[in-house]
N, C-alpha and C. Protein backbone atom coordinates (compact mmCIF):
# COMPACT_ATOMS: atom_id res chain seq x y z
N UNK A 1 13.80 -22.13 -2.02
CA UNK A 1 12.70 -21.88 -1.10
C UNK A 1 11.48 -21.39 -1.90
N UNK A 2 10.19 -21.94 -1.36
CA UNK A 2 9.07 -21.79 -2.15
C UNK A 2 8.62 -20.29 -1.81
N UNK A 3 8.18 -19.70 -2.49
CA UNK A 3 7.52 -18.05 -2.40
C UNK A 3 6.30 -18.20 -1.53
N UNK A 4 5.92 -17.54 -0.68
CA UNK A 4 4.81 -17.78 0.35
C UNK A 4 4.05 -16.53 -0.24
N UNK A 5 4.28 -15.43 -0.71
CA UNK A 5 2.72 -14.26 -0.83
C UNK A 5 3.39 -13.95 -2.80
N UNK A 6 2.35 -13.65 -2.63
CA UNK A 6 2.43 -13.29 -4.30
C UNK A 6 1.36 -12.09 -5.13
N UNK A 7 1.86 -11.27 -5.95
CA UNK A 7 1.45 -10.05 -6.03
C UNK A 7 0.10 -10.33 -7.05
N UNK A 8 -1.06 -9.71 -6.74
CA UNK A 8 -2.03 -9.86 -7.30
C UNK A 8 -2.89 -8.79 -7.94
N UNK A 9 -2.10 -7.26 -7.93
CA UNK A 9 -2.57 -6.08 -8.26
C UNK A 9 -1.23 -5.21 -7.45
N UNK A 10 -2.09 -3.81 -8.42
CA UNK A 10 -0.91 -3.03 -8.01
C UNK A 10 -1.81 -1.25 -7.52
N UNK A 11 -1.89 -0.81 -6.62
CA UNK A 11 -2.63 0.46 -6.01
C UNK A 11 -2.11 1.72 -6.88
N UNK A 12 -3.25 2.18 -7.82
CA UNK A 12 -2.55 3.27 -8.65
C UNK A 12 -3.37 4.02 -8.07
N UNK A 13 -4.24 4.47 -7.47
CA UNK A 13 -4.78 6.15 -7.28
C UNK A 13 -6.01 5.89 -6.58
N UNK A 14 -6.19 7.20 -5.84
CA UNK A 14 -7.14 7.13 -4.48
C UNK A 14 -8.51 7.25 -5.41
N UNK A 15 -9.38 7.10 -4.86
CA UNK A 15 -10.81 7.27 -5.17
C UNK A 15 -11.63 8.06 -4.21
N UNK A 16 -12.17 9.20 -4.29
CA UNK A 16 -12.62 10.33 -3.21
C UNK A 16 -11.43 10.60 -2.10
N UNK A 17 -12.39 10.75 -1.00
CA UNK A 17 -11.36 11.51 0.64
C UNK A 17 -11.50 10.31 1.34
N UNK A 18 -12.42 8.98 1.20
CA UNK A 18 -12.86 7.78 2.06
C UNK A 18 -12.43 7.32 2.63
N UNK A 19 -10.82 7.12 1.92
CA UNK A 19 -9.57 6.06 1.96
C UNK A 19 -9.93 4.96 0.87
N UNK A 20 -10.94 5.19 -0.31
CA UNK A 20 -10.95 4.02 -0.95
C UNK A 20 -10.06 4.59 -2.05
N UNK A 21 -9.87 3.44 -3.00
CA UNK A 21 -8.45 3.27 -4.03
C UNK A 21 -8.56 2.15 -5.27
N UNK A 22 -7.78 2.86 -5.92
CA UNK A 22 -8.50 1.93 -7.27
C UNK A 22 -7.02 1.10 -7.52
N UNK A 23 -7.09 -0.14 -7.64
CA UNK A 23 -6.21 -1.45 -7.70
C UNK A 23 -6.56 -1.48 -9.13
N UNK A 24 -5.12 -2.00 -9.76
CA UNK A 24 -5.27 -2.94 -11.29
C UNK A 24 -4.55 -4.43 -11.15
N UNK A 25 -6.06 -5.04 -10.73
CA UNK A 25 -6.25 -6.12 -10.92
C UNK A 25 -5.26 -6.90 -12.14
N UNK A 26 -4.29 -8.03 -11.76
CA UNK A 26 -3.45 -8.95 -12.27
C UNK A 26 -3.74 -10.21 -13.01
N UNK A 27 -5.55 -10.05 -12.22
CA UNK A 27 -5.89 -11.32 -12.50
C UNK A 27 -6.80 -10.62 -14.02
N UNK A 28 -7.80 -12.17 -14.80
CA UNK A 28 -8.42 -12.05 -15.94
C UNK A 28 -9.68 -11.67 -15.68
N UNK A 29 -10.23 -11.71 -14.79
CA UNK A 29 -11.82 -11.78 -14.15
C UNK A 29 -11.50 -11.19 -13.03
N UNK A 30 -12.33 -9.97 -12.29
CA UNK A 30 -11.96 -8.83 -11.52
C UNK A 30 -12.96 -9.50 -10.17
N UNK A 31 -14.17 -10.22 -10.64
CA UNK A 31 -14.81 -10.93 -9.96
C UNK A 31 -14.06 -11.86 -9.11
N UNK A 32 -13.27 -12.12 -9.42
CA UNK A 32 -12.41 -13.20 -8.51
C UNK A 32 -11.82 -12.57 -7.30
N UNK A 33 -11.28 -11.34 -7.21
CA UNK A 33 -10.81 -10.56 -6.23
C UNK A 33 -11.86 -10.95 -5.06
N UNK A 34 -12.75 -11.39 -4.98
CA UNK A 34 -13.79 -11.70 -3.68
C UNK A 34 -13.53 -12.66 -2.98
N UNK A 35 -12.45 -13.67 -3.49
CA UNK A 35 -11.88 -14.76 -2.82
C UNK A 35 -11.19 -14.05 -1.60
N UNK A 36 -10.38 -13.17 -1.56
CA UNK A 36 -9.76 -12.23 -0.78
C UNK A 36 -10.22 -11.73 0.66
N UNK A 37 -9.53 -11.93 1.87
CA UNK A 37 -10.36 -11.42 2.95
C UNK A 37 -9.23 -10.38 3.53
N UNK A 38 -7.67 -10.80 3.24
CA UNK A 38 -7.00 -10.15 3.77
C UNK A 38 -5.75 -10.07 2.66
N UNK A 39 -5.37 -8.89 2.45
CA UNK A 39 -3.97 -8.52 1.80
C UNK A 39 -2.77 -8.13 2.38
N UNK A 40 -1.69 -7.88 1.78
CA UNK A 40 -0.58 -7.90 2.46
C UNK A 40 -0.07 -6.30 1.28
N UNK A 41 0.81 -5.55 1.91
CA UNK A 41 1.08 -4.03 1.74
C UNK A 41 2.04 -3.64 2.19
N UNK A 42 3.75 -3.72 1.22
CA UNK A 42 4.92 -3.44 1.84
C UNK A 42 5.22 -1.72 2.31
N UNK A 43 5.14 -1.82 3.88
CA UNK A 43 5.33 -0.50 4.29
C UNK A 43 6.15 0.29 3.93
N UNK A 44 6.73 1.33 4.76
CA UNK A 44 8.04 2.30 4.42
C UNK A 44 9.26 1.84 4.68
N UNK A 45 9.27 0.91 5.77
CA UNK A 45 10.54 -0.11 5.89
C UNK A 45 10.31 -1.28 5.41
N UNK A 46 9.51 -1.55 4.43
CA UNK A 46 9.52 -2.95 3.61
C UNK A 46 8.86 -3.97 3.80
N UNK A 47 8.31 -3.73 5.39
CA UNK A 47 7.97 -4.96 5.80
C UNK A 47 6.21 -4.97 5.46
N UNK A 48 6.02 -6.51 5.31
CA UNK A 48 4.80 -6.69 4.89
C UNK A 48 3.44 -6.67 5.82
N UNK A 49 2.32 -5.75 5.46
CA UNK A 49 1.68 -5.07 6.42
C UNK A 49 0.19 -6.07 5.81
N UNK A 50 -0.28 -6.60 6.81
CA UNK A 50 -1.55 -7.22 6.32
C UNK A 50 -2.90 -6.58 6.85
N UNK A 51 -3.97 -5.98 6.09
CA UNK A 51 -4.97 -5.56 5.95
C UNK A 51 -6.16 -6.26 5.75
N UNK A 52 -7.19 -6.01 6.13
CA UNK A 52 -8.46 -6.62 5.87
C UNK A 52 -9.30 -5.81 4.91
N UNK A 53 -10.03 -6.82 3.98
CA UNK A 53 -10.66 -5.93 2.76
C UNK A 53 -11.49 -6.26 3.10
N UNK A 54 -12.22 -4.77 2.81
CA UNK A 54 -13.86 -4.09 3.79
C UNK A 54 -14.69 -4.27 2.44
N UNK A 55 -14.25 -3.55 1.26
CA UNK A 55 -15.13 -3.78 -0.01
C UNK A 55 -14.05 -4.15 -0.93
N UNK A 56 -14.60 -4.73 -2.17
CA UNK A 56 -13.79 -4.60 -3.48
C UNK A 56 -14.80 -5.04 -4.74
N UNK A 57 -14.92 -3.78 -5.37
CA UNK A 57 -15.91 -3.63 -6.40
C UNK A 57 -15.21 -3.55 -7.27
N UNK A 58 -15.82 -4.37 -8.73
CA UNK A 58 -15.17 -4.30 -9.84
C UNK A 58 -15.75 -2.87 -10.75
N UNK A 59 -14.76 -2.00 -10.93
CA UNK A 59 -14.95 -1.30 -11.48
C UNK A 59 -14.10 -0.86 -13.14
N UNK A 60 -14.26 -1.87 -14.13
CA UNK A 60 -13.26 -2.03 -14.66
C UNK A 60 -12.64 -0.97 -15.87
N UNK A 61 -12.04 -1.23 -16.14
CA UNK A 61 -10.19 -2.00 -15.76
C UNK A 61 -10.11 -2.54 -14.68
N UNK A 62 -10.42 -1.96 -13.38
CA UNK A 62 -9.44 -1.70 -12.20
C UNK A 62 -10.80 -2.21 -11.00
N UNK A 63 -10.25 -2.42 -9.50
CA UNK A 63 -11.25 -2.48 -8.93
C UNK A 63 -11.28 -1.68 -7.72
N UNK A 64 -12.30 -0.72 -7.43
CA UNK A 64 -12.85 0.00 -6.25
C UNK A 64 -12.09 -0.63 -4.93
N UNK A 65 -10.92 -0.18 -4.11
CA UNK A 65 -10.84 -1.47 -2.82
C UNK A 65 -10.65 -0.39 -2.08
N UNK A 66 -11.37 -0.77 -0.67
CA UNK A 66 -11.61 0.00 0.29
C UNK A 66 -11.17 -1.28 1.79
N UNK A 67 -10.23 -0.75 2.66
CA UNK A 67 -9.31 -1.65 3.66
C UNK A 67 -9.57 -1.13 5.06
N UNK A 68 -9.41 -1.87 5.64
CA UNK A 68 -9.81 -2.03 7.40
C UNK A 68 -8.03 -0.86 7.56
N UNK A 69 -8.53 0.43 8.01
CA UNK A 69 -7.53 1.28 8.57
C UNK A 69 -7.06 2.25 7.83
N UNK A 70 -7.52 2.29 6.45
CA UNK A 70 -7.13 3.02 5.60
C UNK A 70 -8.61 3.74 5.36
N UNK A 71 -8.81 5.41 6.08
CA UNK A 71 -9.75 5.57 6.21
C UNK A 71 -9.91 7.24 5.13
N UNK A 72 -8.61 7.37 4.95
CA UNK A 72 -8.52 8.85 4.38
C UNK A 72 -7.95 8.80 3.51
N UNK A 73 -7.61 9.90 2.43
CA UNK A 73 -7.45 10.12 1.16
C UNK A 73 -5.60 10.16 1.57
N UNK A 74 -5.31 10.64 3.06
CA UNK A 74 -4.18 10.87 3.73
C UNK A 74 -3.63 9.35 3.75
N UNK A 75 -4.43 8.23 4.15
CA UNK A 75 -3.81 7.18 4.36
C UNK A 75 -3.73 6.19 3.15
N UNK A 76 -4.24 6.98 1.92
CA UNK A 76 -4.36 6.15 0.52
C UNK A 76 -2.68 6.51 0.20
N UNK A 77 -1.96 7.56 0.09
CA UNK A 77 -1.18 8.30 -0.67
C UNK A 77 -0.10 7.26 -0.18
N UNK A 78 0.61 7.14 0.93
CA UNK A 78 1.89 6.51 0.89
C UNK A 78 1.90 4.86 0.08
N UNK A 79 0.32 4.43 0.17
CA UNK A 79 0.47 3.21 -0.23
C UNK A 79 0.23 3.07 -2.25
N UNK A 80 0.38 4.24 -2.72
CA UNK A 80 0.22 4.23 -4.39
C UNK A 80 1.27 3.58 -4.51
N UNK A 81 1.12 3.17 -5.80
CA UNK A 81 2.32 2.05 -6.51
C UNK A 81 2.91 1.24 -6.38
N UNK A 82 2.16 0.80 -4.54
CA UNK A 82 2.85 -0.52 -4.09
C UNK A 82 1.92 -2.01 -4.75
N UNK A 83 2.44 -2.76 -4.77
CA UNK A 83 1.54 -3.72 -4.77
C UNK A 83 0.88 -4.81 -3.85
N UNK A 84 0.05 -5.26 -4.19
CA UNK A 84 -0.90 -5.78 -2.81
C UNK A 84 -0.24 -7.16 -3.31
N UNK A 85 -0.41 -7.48 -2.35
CA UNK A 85 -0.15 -9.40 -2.44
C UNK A 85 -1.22 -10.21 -1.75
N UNK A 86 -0.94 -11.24 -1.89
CA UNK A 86 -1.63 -12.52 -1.02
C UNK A 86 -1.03 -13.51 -0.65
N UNK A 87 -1.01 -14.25 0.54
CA UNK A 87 -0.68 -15.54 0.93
C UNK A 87 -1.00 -16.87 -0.21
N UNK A 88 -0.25 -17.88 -0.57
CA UNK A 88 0.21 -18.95 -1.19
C UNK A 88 -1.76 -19.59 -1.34
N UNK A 89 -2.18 -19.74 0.10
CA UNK A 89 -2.88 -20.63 0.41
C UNK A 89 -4.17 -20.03 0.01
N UNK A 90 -4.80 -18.25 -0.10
CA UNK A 90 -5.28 -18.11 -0.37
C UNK A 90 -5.83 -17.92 -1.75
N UNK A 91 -4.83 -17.91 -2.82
CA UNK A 91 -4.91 -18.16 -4.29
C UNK A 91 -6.52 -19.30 -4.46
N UNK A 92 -7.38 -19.17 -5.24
CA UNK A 92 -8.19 -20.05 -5.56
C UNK A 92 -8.02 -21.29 -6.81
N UNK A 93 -8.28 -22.43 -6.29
CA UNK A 93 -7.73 -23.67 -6.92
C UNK A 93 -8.32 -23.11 -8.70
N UNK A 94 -6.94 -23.69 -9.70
CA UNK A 94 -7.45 -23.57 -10.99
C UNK A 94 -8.17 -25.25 -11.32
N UNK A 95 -8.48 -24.45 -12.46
CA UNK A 95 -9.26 -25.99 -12.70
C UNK A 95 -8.28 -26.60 -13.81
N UNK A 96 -8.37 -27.85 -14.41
CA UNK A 96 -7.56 -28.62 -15.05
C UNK A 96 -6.90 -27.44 -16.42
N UNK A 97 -5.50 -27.62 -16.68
CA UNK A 97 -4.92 -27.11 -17.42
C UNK A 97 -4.76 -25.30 -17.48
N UNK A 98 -5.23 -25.17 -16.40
CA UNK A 98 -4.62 -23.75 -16.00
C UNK A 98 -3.74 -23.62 -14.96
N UNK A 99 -3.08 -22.44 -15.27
CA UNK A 99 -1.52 -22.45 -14.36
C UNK A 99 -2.01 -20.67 -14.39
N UNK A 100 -1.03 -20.20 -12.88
CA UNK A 100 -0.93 -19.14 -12.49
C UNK A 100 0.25 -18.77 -13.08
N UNK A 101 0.69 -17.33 -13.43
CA UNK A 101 1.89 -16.62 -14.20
C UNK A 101 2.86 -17.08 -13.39
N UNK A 102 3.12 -17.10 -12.10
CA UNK A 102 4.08 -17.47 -11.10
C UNK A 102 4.58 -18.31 -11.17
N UNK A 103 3.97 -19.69 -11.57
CA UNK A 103 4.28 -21.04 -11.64
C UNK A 103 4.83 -21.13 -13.13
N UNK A 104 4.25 -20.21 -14.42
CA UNK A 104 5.11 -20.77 -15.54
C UNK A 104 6.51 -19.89 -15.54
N UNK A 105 6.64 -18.44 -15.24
CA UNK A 105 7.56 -17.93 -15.28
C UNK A 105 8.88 -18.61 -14.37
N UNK A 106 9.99 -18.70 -15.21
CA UNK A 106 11.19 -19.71 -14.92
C UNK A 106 11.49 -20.74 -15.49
N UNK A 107 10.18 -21.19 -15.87
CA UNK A 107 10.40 -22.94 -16.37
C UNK A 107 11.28 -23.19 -17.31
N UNK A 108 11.60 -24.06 -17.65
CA UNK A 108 12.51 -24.57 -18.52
C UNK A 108 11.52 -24.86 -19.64
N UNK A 109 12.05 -24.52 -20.80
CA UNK A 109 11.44 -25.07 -21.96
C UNK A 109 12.18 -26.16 -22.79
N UNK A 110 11.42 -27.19 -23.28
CA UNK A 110 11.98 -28.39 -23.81
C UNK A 110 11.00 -28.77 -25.27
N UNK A 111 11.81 -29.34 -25.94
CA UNK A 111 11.61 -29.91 -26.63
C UNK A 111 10.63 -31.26 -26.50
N UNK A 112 10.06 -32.12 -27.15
CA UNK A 112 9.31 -33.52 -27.04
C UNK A 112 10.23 -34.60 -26.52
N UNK A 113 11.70 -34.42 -27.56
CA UNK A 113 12.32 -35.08 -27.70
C UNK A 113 13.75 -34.72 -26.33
N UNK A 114 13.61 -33.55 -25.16
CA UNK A 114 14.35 -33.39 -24.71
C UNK A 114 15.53 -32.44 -24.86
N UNK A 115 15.40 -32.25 -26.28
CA UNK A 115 16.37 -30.74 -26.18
C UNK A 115 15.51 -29.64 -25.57
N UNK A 116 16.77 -28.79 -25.15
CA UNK A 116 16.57 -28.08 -24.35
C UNK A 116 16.76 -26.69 -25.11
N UNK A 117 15.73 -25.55 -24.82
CA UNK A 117 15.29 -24.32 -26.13
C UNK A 117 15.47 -23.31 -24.84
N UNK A 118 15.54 -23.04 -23.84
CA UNK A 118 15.73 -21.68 -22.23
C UNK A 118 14.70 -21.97 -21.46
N UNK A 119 14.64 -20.73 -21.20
CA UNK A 119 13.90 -20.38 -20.35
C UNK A 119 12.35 -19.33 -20.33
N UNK A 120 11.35 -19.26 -19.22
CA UNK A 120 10.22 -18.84 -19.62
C UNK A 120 10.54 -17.10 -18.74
N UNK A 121 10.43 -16.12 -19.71
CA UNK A 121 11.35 -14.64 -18.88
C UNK A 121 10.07 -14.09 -19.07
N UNK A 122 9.18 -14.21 -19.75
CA UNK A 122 8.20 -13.08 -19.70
C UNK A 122 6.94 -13.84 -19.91
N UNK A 123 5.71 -13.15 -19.99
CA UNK A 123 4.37 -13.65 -20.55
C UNK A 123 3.45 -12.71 -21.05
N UNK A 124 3.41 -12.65 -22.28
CA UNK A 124 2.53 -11.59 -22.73
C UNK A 124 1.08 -12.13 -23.31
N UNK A 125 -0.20 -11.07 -22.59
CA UNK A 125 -1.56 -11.63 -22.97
C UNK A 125 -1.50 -11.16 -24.19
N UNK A 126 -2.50 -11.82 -25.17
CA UNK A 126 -2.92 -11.39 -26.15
C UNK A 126 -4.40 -11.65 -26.20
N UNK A 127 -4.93 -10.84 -26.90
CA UNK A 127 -6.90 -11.56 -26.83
C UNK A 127 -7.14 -13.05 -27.20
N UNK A 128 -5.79 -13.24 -28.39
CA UNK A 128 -6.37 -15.13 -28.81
C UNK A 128 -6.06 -15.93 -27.50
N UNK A 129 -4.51 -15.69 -27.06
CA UNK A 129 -4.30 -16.65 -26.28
C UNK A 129 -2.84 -15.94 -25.63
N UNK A 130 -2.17 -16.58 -24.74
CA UNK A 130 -0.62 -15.66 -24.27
C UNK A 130 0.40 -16.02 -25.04
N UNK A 131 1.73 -15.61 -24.76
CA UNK A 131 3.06 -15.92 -25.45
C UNK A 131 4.31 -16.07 -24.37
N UNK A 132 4.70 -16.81 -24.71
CA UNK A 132 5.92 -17.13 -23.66
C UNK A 132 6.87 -16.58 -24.13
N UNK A 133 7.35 -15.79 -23.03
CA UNK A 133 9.14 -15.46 -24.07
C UNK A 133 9.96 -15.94 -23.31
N UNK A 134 10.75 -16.63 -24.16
CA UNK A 134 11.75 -17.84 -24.10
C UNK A 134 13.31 -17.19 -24.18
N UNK A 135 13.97 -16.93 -23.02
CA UNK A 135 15.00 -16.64 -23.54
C UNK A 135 16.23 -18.07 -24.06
N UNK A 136 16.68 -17.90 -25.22
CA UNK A 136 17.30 -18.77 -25.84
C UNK A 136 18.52 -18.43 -25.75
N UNK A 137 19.88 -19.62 -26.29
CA UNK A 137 20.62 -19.24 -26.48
C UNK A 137 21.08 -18.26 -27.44
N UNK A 138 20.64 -18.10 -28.62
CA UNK A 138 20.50 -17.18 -29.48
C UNK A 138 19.73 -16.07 -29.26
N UNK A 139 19.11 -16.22 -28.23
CA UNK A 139 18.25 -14.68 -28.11
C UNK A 139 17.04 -14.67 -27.36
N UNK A 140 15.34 -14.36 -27.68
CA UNK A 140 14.36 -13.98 -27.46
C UNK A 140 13.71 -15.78 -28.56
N UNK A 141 12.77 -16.04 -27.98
CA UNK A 141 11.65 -17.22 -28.82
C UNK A 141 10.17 -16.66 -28.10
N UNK A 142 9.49 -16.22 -29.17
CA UNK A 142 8.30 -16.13 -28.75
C UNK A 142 7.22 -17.13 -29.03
N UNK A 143 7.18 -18.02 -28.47
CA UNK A 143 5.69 -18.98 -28.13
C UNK A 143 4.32 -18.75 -27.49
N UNK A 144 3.61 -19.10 -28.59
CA UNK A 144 2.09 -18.78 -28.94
C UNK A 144 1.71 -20.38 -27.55
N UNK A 145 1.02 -19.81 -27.00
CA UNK A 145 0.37 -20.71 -25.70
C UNK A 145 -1.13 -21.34 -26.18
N UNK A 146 -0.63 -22.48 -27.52
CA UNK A 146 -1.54 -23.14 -28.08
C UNK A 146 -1.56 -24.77 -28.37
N UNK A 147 -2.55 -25.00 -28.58
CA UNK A 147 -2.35 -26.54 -28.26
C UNK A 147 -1.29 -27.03 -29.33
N UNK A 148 -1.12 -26.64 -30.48
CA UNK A 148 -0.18 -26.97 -31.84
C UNK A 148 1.41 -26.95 -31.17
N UNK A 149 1.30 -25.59 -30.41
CA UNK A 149 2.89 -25.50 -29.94
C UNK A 149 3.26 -26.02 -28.61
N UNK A 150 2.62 -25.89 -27.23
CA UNK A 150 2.61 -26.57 -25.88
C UNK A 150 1.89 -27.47 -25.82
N UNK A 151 3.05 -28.35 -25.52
CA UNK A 151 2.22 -29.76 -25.19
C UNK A 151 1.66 -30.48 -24.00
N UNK A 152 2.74 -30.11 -23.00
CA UNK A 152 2.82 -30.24 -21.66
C UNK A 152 3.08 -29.33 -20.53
N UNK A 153 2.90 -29.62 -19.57
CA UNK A 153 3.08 -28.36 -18.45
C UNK A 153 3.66 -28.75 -17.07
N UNK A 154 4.54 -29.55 -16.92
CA UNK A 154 4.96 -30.28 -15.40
C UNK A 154 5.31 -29.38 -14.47
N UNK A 155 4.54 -28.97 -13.83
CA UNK A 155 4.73 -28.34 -12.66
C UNK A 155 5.76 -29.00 -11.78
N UNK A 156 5.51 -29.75 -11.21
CA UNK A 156 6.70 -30.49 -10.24
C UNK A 156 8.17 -30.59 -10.91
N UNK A 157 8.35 -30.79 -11.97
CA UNK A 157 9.32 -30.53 -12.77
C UNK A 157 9.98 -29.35 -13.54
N UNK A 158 8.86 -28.27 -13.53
CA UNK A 158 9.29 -27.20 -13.66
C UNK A 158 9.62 -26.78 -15.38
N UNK A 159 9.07 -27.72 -16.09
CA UNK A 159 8.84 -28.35 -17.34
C UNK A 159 8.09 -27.93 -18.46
N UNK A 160 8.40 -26.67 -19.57
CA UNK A 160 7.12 -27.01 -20.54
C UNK A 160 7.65 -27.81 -21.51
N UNK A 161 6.98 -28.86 -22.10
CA UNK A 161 7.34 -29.63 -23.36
C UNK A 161 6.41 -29.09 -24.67
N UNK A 162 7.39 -28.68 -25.80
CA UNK A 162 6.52 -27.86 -26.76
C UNK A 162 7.33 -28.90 -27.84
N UNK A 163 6.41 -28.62 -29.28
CA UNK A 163 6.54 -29.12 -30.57
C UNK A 163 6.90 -27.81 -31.39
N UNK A 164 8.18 -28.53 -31.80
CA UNK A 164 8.71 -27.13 -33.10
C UNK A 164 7.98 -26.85 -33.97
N UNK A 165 7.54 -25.79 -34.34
CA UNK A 165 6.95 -24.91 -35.20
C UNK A 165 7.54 -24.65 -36.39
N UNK A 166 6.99 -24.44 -38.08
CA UNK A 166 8.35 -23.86 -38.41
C UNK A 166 8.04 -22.45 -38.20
N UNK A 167 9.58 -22.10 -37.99
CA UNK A 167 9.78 -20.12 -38.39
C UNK A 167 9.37 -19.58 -35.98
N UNK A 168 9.52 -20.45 -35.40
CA UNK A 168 9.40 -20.43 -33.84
C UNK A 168 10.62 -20.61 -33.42
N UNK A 169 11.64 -21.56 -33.85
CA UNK A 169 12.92 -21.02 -33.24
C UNK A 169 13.86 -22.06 -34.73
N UNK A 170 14.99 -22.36 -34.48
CA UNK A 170 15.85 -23.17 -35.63
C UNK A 170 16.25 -24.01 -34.56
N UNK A 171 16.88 -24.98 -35.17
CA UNK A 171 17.64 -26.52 -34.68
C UNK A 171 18.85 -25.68 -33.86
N UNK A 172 19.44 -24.57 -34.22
CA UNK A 172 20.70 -24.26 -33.91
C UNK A 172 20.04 -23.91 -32.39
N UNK A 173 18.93 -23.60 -31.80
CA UNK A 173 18.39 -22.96 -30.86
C UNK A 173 18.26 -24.01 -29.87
N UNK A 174 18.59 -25.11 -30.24
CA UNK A 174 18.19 -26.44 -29.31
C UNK A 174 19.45 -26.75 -28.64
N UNK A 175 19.75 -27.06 -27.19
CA UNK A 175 20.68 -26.98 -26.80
C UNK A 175 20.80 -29.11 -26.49
């Protein structure tokens, strides 16, 4: 089953008595948070509580967000450390050759030739570019998210196709 909301920040700490609150933004550009009209906020019994966003200023790191009902410093506190989400549909379209973390985490990693090297368990930014960590049969593979090493990206297939590197994983790593 396909995931319908997906986490896009996480509410670390109130800002004044207002009810406003400072979010750390998931995404790369804090400016983008304006796509946003309504978020979603797992209550005390879990269930997902959807809100309307009144402001959201980039204040960075993090961004200023201030919500339809959340009016006091009282109604900031239960919601720290949860994370906000969004609906599937409201995500904003990437443009060619960008993928959201959601969509690469899981994938299968492959070879050109079809061997098969794991799976995609983590993603770490770096300033040049990200890294995939690959869990292998032998262990951990960390892949540099560059044109030399990823070649392909099949979404519908669930697919990255990469070119061996030397000293990125060994032959014994290819299943």
């Amino acid at each position: 089953m396909e995931k319908e909301f997906f986490p896009i920040g996480r509410l670390v700490k109130p800002h004044g008595v207002m009810g406003k609150m400072k979010l750390e933004y998931f995404g790369e550009d804090l400016t983008q948070f304006s796509f946003y009209r309504e978020v979603l906020i797992e209550d005390r019994t879990g269930k997902l509580q959807p809100y309307d966003v009144l402001e959201a200023t980039p204040q960075p790191p993090r961004i200023l967000l201030r919500l339809k009902g959340v009016e006091r410093v009282e109604d900031v506190m239960p919601l720290l450390g949860k994370e906000v989400l969004v609906r599937k549909e409201a995500l904003p379209e990437l443009g060619e050759g960008e993928y959201y973390w959601f969509e690469i985490l899981g994938m299968g990693v492959e070879t050109e030739e079809g061997q098969k090297i794991g799976t995609v368990k983590e993603i770490i930014p770096t300033p040049a570019h990200d890294v995939y960590v690959v869990e292998g049969k032998r262990g951990e593979i960390y892949l540099p998210v560059i044109e030399g090493v990823v070649r392909s990206i099949d979404r519908k297939k669930g697919v990255i196709r990469v070119i061996r590197m030397e000293g990125l994983w060994e032959k014994e790593d290819e299943v």
